[in-house]
C-alpha atoms as a PDB file:
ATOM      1  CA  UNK A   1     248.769 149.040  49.935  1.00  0.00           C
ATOM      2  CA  UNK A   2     248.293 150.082  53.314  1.00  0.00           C
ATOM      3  CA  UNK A   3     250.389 148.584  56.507  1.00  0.00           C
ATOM      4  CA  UNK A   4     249.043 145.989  58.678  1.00  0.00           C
ATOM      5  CA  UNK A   5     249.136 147.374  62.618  1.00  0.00           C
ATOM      6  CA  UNK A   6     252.821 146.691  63.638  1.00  0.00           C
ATOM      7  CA  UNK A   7     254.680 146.569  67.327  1.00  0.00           C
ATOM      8  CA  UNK A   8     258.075 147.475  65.506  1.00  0.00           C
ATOM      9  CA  UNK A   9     256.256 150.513  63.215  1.00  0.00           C
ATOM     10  CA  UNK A  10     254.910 151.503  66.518  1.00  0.00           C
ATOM     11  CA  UNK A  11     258.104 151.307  68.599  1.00  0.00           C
ATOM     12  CA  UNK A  12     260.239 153.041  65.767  1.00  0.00           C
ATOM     13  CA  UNK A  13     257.627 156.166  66.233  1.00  0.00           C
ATOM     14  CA  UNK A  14     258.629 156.608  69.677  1.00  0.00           C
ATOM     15  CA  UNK A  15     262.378 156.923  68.482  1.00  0.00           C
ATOM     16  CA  UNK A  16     264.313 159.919  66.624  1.00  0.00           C
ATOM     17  CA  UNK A  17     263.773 157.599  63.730  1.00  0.00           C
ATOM     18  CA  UNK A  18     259.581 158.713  64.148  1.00  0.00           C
ATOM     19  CA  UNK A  19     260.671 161.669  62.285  1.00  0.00           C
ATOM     20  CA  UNK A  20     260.371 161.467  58.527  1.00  0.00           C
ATOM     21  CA  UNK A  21     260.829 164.476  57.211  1.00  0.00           C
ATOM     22  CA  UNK A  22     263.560 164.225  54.986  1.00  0.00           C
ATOM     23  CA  UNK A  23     262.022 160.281  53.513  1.00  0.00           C
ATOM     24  CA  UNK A  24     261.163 161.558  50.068  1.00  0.00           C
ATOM     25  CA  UNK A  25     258.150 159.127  49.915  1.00  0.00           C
ATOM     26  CA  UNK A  26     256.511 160.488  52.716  1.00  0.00           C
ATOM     27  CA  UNK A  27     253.813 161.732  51.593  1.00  0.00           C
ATOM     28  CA  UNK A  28     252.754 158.438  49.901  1.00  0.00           C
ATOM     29  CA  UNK A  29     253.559 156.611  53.155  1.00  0.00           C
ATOM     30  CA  UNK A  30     251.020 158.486  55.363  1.00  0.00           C
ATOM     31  CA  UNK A  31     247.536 156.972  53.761  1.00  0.00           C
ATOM     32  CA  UNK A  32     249.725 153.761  54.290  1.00  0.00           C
ATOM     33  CA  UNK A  33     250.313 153.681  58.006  1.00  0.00           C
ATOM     34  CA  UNK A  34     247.385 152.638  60.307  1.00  0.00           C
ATOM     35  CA  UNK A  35     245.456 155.540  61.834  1.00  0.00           C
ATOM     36  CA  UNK A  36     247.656 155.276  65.344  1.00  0.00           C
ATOM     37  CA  UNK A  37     251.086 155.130  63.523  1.00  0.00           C
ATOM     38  CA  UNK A  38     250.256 157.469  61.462  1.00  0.00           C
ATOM     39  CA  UNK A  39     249.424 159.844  64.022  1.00  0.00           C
ATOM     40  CA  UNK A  40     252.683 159.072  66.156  1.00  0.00           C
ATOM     41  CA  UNK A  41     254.643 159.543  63.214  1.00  0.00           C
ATOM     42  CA  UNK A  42     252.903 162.775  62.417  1.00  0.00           C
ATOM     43  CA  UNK A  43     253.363 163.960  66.001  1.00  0.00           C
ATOM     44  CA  UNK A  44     257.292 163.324  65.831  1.00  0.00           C
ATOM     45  CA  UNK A  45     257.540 164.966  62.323  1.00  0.00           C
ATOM     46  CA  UNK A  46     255.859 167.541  63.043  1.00  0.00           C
ATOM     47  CA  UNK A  47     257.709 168.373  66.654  1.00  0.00           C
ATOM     48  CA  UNK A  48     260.895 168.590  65.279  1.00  0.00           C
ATOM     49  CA  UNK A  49     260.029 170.579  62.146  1.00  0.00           C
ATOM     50  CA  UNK A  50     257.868 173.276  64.437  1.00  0.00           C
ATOM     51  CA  UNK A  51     261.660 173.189  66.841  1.00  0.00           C
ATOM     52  CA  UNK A  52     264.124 173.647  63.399  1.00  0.00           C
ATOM     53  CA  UNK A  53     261.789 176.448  62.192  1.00  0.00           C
ATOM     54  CA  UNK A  54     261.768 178.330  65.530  1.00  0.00           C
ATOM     55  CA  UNK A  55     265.652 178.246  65.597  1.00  0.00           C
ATOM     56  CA  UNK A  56     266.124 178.952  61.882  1.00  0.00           C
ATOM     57  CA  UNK A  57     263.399 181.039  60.228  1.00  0.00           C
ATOM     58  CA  UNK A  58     264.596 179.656  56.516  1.00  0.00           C
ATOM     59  CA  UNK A  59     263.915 176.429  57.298  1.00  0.00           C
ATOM     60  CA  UNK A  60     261.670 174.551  54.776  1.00  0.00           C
ATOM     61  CA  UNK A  61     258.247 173.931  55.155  1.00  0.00           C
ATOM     62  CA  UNK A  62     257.559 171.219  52.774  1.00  0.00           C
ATOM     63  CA  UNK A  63     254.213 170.894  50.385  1.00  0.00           C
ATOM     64  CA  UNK A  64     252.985 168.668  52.506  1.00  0.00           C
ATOM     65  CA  UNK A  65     249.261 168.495  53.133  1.00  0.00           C
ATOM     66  CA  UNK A  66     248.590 166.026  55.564  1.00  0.00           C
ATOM     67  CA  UNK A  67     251.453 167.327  57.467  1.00  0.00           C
ATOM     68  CA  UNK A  68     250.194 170.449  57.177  1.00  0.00           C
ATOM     69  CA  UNK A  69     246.912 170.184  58.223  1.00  0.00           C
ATOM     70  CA  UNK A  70     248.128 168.039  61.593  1.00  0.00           C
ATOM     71  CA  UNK A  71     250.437 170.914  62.297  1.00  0.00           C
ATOM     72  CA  UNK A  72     248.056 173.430  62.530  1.00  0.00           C
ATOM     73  CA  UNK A  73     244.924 171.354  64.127  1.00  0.00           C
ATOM     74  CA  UNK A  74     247.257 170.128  66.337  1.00  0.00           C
ATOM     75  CA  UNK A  75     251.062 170.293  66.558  1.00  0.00           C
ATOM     76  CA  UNK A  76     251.157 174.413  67.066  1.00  0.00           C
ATOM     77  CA  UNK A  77     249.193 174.848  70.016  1.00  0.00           C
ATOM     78  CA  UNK A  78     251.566 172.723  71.896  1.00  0.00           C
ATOM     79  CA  UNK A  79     254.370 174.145  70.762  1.00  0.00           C
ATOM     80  CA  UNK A  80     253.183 177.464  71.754  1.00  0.00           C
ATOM     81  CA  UNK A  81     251.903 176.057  74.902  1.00  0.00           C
ATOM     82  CA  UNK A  82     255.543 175.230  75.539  1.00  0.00           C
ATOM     83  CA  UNK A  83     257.087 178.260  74.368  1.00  0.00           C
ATOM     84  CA  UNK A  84     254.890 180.362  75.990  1.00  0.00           C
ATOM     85  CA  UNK A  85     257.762 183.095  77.314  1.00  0.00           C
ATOM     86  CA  UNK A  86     259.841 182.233  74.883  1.00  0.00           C
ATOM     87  CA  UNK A  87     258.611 184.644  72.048  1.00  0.00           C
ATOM     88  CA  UNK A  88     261.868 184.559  70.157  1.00  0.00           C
ATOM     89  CA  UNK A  89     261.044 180.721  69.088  1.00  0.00           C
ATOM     90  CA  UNK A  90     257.023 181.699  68.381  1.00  0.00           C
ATOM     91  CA  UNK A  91     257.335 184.652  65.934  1.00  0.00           C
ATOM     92  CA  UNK A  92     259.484 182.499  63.165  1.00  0.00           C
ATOM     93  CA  UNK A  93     256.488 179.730  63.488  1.00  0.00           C
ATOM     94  CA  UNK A  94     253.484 182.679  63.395  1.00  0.00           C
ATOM     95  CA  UNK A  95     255.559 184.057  60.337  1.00  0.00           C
ATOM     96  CA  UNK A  96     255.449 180.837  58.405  1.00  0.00           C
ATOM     97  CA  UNK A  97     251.755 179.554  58.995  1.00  0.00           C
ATOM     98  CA  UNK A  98     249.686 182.292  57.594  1.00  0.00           C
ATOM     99  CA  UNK A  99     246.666 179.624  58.214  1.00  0.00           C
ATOM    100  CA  UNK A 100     246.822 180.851  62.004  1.00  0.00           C
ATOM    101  CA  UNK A 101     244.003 182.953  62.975  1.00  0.00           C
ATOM    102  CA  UNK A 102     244.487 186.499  64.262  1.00  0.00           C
ATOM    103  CA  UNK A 103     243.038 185.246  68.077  1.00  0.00           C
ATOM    104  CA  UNK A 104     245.896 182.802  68.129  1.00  0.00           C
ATOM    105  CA  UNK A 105     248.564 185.493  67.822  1.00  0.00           C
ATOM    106  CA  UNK A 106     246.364 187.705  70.315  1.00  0.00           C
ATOM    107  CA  UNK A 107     245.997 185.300  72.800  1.00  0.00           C
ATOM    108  CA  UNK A 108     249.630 184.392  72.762  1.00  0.00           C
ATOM    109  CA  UNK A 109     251.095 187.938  73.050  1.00  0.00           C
ATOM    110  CA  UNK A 110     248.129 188.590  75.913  1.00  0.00           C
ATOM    111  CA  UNK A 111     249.519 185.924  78.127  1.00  0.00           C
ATOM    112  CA  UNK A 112     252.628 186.427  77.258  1.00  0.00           C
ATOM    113  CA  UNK A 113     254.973 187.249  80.299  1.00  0.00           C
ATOM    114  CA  UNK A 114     258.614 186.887  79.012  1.00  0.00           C
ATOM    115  CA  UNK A 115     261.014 189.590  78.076  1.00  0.00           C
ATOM    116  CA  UNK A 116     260.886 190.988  74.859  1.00  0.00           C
ATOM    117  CA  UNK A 117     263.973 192.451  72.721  1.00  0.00           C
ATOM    118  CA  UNK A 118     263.761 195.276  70.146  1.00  0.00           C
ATOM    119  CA  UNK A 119     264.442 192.821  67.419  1.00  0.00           C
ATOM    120  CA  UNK A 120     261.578 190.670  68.347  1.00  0.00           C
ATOM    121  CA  UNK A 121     259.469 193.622  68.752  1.00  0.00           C
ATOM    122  CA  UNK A 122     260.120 195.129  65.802  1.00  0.00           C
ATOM    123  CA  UNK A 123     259.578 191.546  63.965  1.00  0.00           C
ATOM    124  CA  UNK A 124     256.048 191.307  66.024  1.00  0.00           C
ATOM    125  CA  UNK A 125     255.156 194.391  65.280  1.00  0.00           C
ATOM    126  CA  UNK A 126     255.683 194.310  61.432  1.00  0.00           C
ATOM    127  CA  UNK A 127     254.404 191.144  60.929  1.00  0.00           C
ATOM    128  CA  UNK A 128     251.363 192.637  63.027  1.00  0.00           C
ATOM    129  CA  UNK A 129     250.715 195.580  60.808  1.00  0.00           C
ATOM    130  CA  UNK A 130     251.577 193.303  57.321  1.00  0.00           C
ATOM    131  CA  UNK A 131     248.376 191.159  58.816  1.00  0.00           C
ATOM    132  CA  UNK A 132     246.555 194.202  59.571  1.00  0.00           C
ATOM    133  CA  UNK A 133     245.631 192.482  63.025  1.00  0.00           C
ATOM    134  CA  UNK A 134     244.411 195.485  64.716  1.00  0.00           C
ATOM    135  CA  UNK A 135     243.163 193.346  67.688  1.00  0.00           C
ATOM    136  CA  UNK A 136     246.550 192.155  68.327  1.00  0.00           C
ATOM    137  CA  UNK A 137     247.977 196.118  67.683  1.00  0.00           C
ATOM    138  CA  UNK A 138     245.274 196.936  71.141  1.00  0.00           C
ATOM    139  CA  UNK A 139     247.039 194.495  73.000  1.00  0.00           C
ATOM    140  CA  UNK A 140     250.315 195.914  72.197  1.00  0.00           C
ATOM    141  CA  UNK A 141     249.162 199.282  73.288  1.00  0.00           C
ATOM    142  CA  UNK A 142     247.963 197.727  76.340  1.00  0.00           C
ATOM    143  CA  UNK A 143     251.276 196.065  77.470  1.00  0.00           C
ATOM    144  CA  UNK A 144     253.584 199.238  76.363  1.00  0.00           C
ATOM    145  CA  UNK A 145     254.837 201.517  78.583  1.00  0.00           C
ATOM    146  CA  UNK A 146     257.530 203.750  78.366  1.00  0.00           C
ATOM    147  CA  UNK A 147     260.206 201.692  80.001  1.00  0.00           C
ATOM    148  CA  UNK A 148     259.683 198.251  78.032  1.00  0.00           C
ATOM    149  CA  UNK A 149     260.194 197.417  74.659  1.00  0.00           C
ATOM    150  CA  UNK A 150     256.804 196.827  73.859  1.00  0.00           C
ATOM    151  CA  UNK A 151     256.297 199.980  72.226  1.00  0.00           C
ATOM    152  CA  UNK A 152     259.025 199.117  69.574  1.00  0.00           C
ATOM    153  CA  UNK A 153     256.173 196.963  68.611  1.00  0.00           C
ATOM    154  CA  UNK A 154     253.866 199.501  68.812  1.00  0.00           C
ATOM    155  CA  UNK A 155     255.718 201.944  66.836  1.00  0.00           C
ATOM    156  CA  UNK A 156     255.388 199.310  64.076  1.00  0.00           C
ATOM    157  CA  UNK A 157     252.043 199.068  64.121  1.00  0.00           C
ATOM    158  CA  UNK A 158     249.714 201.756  65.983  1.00  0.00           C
ATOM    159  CA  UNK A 159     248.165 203.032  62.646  1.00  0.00           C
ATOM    160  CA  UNK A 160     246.091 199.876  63.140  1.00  0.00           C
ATOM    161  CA  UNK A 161     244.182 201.163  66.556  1.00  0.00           C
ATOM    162  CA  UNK A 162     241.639 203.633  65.942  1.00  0.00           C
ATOM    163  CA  UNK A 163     241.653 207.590  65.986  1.00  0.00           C
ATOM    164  CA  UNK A 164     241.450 208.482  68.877  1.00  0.00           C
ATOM    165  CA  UNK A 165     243.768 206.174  70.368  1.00  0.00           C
ATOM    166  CA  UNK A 166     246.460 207.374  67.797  1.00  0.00           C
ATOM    167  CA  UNK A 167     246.006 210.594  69.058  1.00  0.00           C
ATOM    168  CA  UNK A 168     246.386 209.901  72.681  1.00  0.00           C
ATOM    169  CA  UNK A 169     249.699 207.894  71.865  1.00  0.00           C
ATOM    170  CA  UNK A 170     250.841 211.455  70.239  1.00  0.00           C
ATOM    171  CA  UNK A 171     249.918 213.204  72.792  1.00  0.00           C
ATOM    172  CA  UNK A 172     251.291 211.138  76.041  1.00  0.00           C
ATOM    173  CA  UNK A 173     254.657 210.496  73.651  1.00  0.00           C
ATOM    174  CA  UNK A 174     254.511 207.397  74.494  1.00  0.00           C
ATOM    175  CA  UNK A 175     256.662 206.402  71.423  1.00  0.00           C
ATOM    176  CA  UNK A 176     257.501 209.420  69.604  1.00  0.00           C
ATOM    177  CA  UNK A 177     260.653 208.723  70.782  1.00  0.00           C
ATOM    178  CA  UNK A 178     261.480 205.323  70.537  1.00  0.00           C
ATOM    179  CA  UNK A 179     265.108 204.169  70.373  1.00  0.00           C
ATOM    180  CA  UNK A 180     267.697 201.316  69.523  1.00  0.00           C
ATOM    181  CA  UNK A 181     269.962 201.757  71.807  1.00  0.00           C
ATOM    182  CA  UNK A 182     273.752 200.767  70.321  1.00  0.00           C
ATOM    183  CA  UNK A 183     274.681 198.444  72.962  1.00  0.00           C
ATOM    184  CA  UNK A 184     270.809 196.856  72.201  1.00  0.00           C
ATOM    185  CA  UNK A 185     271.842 196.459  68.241  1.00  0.00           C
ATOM    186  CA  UNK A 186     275.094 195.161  68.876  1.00  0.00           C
ATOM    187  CA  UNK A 187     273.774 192.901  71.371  1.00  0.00           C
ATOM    188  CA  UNK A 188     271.245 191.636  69.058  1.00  0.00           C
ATOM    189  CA  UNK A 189     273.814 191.340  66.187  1.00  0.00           C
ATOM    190  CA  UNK A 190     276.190 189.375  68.047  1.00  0.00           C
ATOM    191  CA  UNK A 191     273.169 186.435  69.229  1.00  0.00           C
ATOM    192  CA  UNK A 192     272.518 185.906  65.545  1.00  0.00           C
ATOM    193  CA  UNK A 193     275.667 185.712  64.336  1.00  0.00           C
ATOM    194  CA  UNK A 194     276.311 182.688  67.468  1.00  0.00           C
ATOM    195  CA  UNK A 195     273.186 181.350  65.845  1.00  0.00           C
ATOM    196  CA  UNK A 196     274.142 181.247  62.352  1.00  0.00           C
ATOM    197  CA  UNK A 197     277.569 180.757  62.740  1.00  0.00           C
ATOM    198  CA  UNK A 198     277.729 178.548  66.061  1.00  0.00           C
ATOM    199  CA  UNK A 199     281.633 177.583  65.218  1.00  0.00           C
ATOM    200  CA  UNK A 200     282.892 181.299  65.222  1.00  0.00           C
ATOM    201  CA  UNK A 201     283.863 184.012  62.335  1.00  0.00           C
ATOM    202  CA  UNK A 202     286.230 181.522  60.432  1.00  0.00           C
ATOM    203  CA  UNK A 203     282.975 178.973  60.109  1.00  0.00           C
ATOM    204  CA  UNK A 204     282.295 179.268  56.095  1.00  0.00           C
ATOM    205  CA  UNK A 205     285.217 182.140  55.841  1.00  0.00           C
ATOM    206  CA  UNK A 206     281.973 184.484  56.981  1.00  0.00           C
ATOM    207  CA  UNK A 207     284.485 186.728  58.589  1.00  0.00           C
ATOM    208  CA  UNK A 208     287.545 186.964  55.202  1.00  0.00           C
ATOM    209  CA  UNK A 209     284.697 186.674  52.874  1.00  0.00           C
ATOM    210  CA  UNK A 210     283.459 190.259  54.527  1.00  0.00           C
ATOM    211  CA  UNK A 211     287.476 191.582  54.195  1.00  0.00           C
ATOM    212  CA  UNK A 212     287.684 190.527  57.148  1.00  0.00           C
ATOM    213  CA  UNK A 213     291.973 189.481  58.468  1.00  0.00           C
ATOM    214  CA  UNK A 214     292.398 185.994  60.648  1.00  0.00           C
ATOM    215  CA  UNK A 215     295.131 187.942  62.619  1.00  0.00           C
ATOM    216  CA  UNK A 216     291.477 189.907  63.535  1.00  0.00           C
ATOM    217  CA  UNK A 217     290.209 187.199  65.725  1.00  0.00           C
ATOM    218  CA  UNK A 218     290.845 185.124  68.738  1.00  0.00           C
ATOM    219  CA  UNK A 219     293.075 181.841  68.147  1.00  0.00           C
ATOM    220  CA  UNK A 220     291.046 179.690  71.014  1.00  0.00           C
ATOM    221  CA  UNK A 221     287.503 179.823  72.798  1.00  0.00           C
ATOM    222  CA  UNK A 222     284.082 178.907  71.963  1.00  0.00           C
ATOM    223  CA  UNK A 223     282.322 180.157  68.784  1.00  0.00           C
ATOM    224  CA  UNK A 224     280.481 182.981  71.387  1.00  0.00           C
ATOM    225  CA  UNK A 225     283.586 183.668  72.977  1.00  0.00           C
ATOM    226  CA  UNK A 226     285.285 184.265  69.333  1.00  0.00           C
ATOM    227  CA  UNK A 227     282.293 186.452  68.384  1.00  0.00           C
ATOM    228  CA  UNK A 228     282.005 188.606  71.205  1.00  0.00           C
ATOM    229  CA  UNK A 229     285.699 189.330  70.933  1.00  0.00           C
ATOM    230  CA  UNK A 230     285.629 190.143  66.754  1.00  0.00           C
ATOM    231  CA  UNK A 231     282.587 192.390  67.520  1.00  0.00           C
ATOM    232  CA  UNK A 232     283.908 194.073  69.787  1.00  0.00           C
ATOM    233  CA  UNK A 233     286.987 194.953  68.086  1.00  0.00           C
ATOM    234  CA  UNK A 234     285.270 195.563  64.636  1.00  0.00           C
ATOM    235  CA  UNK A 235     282.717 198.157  67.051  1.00  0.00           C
ATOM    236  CA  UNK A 236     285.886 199.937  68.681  1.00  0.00           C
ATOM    237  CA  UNK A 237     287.321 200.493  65.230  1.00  0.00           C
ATOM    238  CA  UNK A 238     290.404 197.832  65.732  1.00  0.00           C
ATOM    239  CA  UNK A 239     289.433 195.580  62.164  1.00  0.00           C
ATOM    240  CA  UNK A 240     290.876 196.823  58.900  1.00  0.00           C
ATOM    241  CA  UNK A 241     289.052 196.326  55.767  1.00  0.00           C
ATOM    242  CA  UNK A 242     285.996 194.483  57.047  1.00  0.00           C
ATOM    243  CA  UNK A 243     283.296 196.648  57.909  1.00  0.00           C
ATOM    244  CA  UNK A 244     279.877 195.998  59.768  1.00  0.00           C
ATOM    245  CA  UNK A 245     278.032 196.833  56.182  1.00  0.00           C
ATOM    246  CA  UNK A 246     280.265 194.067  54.260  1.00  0.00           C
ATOM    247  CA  UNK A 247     279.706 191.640  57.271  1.00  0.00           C
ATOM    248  CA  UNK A 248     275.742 192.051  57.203  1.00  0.00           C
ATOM    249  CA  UNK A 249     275.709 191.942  53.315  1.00  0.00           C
ATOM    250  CA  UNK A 250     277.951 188.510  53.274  1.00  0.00           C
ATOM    251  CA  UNK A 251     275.946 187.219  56.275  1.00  0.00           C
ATOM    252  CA  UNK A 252     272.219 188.403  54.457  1.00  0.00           C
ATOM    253  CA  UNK A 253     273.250 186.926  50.940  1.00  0.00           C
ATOM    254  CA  UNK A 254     273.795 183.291  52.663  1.00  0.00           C
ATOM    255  CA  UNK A 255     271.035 183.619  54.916  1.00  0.00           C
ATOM    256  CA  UNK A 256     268.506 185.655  52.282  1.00  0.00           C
ATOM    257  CA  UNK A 257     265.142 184.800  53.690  1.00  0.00           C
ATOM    258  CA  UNK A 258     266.176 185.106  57.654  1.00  0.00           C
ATOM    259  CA  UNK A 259     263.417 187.749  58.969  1.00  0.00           C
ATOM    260  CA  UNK A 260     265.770 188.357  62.162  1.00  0.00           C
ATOM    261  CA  UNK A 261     269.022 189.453  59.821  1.00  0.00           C
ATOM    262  CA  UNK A 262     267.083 191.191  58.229  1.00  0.00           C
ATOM    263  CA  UNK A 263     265.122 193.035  60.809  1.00  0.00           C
ATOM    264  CA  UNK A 264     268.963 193.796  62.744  1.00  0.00           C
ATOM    265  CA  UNK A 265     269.840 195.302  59.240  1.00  0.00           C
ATOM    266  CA  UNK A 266     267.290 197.420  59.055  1.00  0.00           C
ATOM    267  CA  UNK A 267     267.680 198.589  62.349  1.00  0.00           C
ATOM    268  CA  UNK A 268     271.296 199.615  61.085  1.00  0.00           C
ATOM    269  CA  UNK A 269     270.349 203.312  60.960  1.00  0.00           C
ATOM    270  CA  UNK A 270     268.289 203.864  63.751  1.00  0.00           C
ATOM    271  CA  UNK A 271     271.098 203.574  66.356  1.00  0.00           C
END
């Protein structure tokens, strides 16, 4: 039985509460609402899954059809319009929805004008070459230049551009000698592990699980401030027991399917 038109369904969708993601009748509910309530509900669920998936790549995407479908007629290409130089929240949402086409990805990275950092590169670039998106590779060549980390992404995926153009990337060297620099790893290590653990090394005993000691860390700050400090100790050689191997392999087998963990991990002996 479908909804009559409602002033109180209508003002609910322009509220948090629009957002009905976790309802676990949703997807009965949507060939229930009329057509503009359903579409304003759509909009909000839709919004705030596209924003949890570009902070946390393991986010759920439920079996959801209709949902779905709106998010990729409509919901990503505002979201991308908005996070435009923000490339760090667009690769997680590229990753996910295979159903984007190759000129979406191409026209993004094209007029993209943000910075860039060798995990997010190397993530582009891989899922680049995985795609075999060889029009997307050209524009990577295009943008690299030896003093930007665009050809981090190249290095990932060059074997897609053609033979000659292969050859003249050997020959000017343009990334024969690519590099992760340590301060860039560490760097990159120390953003995630803010992002997945926002209250600091004690949040879910991340740091003792690893061998970690509490005498180790800071007793006050912010969770940044306490990671910064920890890392920085545990780099210098000042942490007994824990190492950076047992912190990664705690931190990757609570966070399996994060593509940025494991991107830094690989990166682990390249620096």
């Amino acid at each position: 039985m479908a909804f009559n038109q409602s002033p109180m369904l209508d003002m609910i969708g322009d509220t948090e509460f629009g957002n009905i993601l976790n309802y676990k009748e949703r997807e009965s509910l949507w060939n229930k609402l009329p057509s503009a309530e359903k579409t304003k509900y759509l909009a909000k669920t839709a919004s705030l899954l596209l924003e949890s998936l570009s902070k946390d790549s393991t986010v759920e995407v439920p079996a959801d059809i209709i949902l779905s479908d709106y998010i990729v007629r409509h919901a990503i290409s505002d979201f991308l319009y908005y996070n435009r130089n923000n490339i760090k929240s667009a690769i997680p949402i590229f990753n996910r929805f295979s159903q984007l086409s190759e000129n979406s990805l191409r026209d993004y990275v094209s007029n993209y004008s943000g910075n860039i950092d060798v995990i997010d590169a190397t993530q582009l670039g891989k899922l680049v070459y995985s795609r075999r998106y060889s029009n997307v590779a050209s524009v990577i060549h295009y943008k690299s230049n030896s003093l930007n980390n665009w050809k981090v992404a190249l290095n990932e995926c060059y074997l897609l551009l053609g033979l000659f153009t292969q050859l003249s990337i050997a020959w000017t060297g343009l990334i024969k000698d690519v590099k992760i620099t340590e301060d860039q790893w560490w760097n990159a290590l120390t953003e995630i592990t803010c992002k997945l653990y926002g209250g600091g090394p004690k949040e879910n005993k991340i740091w003792t699980e690893a061998d970690g000691e509490e005498y180790d860390l800071l007793t006050a700050g912010t969770g940044k401030e306490l990671w910064i400090a920890a890392l920085k100790k545990l780099r210098n050689g000042g942490c007994q027991g824990i190492t950076i191997d047992k912190l990664l392999k705690k931190m990757m087998k609570e966070h399996k399917r994060n593509e940025e963990l494991k991107t830094i991990n690989d990166l682990k002996n390249k620096i």
